[in-house]
C-alpha atoms as a PDB file:
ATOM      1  CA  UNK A   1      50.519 284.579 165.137  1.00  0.00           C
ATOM      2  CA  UNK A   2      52.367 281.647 166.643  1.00  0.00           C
ATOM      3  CA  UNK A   3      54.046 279.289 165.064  1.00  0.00           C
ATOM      4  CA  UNK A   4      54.483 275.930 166.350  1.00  0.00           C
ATOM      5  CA  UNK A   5      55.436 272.648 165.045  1.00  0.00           C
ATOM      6  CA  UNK A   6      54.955 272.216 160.947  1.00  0.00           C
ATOM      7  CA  UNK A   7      52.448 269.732 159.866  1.00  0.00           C
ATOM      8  CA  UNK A   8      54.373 269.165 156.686  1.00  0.00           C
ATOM      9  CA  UNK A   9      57.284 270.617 154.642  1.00  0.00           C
ATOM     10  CA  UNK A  10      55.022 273.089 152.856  1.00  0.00           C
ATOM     11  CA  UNK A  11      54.201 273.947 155.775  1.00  0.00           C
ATOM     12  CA  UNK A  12      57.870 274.041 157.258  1.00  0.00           C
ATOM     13  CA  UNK A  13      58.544 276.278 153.797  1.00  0.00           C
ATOM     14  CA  UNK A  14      55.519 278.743 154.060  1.00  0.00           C
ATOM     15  CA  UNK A  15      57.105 279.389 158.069  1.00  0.00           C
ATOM     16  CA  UNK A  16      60.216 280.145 156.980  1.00  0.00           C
ATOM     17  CA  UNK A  17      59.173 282.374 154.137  1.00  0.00           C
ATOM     18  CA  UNK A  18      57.613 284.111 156.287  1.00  0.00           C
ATOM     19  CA  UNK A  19      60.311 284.857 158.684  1.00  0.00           C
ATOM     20  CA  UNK A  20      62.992 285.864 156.089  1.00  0.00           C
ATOM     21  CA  UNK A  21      64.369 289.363 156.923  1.00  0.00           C
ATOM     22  CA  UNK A  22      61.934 289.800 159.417  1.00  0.00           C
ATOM     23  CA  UNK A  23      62.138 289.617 163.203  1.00  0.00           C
ATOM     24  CA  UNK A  24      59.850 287.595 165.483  1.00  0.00           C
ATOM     25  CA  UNK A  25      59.553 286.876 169.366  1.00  0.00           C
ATOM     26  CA  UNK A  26      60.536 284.052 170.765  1.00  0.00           C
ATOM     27  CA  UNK A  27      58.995 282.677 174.347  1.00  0.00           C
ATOM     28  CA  UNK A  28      59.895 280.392 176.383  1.00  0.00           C
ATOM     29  CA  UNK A  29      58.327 279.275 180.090  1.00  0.00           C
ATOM     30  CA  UNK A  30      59.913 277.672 182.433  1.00  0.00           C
ATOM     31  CA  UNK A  31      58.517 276.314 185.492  1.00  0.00           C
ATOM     32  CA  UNK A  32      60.725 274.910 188.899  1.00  0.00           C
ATOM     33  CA  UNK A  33      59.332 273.010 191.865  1.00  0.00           C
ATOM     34  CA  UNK A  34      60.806 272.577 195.037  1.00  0.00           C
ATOM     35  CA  UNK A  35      60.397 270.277 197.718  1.00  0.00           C
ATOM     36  CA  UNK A  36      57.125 271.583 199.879  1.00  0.00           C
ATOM     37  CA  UNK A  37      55.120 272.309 196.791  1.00  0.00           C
ATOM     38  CA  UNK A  38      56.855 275.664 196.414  1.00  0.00           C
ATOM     39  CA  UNK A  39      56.872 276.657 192.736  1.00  0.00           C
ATOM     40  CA  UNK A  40      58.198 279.451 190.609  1.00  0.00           C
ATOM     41  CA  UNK A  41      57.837 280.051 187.303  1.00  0.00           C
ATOM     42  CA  UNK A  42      58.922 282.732 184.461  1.00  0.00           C
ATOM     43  CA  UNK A  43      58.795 283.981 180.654  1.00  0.00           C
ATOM     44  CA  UNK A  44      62.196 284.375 178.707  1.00  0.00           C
ATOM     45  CA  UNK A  45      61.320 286.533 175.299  1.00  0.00           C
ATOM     46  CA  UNK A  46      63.944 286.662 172.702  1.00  0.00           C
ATOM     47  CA  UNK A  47      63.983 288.965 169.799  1.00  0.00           C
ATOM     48  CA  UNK A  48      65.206 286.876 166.854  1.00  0.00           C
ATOM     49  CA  UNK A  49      66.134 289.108 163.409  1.00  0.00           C
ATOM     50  CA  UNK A  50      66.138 286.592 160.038  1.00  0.00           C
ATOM     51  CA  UNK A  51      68.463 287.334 157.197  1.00  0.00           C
ATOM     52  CA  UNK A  52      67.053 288.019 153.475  1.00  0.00           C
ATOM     53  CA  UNK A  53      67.115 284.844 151.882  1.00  0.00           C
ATOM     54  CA  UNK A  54      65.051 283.569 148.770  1.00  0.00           C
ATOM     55  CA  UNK A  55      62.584 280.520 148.796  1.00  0.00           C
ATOM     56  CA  UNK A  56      65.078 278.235 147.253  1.00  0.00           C
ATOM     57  CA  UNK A  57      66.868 278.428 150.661  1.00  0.00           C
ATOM     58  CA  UNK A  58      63.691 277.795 152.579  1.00  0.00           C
ATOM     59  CA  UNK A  59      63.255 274.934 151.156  1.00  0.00           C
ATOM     60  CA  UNK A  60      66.864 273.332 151.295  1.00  0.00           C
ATOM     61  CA  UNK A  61      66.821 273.923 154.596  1.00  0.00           C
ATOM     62  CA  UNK A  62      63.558 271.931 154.989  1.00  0.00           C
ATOM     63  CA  UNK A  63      64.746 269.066 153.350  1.00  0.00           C
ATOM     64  CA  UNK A  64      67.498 268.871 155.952  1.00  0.00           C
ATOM     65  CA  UNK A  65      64.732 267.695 157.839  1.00  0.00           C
ATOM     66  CA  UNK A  66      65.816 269.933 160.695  1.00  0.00           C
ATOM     67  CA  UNK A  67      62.820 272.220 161.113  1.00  0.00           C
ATOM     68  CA  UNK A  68      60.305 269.436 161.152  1.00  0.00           C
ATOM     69  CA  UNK A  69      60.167 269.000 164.911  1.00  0.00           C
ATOM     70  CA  UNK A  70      60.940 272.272 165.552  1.00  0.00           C
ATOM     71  CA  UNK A  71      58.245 275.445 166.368  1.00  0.00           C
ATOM     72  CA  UNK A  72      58.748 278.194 164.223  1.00  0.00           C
ATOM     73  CA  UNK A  73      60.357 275.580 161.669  1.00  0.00           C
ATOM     74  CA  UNK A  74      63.960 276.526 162.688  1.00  0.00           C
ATOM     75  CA  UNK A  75      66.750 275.348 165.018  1.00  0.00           C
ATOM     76  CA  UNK A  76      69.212 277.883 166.223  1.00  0.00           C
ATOM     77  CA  UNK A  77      71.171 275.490 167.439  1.00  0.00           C
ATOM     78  CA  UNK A  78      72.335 273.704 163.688  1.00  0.00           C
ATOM     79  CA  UNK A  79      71.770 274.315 160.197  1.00  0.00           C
ATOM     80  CA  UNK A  80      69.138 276.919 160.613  1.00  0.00           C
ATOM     81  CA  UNK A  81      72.009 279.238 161.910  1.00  0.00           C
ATOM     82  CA  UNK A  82      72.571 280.305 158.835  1.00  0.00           C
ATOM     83  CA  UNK A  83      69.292 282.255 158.515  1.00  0.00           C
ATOM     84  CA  UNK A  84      69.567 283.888 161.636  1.00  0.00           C
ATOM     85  CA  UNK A  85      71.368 287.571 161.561  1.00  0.00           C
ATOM     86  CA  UNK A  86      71.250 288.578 165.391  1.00  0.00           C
ATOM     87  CA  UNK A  87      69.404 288.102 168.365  1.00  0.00           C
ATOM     88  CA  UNK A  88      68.047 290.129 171.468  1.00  0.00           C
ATOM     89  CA  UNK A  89      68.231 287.837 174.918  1.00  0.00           C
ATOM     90  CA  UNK A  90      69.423 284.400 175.786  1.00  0.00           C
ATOM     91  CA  UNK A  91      70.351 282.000 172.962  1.00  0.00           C
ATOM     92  CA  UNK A  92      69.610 279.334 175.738  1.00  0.00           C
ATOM     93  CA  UNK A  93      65.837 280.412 175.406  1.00  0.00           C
ATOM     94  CA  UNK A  94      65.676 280.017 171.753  1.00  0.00           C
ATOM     95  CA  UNK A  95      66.897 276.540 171.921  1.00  0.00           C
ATOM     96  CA  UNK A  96      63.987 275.613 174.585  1.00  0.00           C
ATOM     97  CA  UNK A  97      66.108 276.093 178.095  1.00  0.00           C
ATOM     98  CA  UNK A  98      66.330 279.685 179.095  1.00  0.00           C
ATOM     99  CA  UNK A  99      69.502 279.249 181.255  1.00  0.00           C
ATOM    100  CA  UNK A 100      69.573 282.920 182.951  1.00  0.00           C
ATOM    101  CA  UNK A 101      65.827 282.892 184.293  1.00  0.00           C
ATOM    102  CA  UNK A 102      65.952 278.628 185.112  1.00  0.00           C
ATOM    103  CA  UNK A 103      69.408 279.743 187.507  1.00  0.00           C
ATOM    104  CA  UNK A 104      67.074 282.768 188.712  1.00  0.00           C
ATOM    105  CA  UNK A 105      64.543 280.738 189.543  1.00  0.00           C
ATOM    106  CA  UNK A 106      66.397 278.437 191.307  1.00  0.00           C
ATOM    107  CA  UNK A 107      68.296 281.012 193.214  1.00  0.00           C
ATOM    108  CA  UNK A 108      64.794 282.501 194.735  1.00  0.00           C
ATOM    109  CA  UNK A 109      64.522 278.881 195.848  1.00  0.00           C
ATOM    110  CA  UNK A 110      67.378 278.829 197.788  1.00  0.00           C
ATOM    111  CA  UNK A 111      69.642 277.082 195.644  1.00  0.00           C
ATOM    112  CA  UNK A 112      72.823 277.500 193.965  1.00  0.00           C
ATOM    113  CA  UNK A 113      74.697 275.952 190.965  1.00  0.00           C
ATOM    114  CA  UNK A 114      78.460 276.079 191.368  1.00  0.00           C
ATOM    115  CA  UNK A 115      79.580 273.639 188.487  1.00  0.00           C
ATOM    116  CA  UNK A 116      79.528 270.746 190.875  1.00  0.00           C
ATOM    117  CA  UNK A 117      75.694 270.675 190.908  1.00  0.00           C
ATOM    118  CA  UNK A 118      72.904 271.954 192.876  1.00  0.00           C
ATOM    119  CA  UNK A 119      73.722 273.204 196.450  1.00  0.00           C
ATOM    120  CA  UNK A 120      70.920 274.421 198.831  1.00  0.00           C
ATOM    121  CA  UNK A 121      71.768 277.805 200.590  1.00  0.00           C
ATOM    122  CA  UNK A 122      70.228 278.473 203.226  1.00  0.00           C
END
């Protein structure tokens, strides 16, 4: 089932609920266009493992109001942390930007990024 956005904090609860001490998949496209129309494009899948927590948690968590704009009602990337135990693949992915595959992608274009930006090898 996916899980995108919740429509409401019951709904933002119910996710979450869900998810506790279970794992799910996370994926995440990404899409790069170069100059001539040349495009390439790619799937990054995370495996993301949930800690045990009880619905009391769940729903502090919601009234954060983190989760609300966030698919799967979580975000890695602040308080929702805390319910995460471990994941499988790019952290970068979860968040919405998977790094690795958007530097791959660039590289089959002929670019590089060497902390000073974009360069184009050719």
């Amino acid at each position: 089932q996916v899980l995108g956005k919740p429509r409401s904090s019951a709904e933002a609860v119910e996710m979450l609920t869900r998810l506790q001490g279970r794992s799910h998949r996370v994926e995440t496209g990404i899409a790069v266009a170069a100059p001539g129309g040349v495009v390439r494009s790619g799937v990054e899948t995370v495996h993301v493992y949930f800690r045990a927590y009880d619905h009391a948690t769940a729903e502090a968590y919601v009234q954060t109001g983190e989760p609300m704009d966030k698919a799967g009602a979580y975000g890695i990337q602040g308080f929702g942390s805390a319910l995460v135990e471990r994941i499988e693949g790019d952290y970068f992915a979860v968040m919405g930007l998977p790094l690795g595959r958007l530097l791959g992608l660039l590289r089959d274009l002929g670019w590089h990024y060497n902390f000073r930006g974009l360069e184009h090898v050719s």
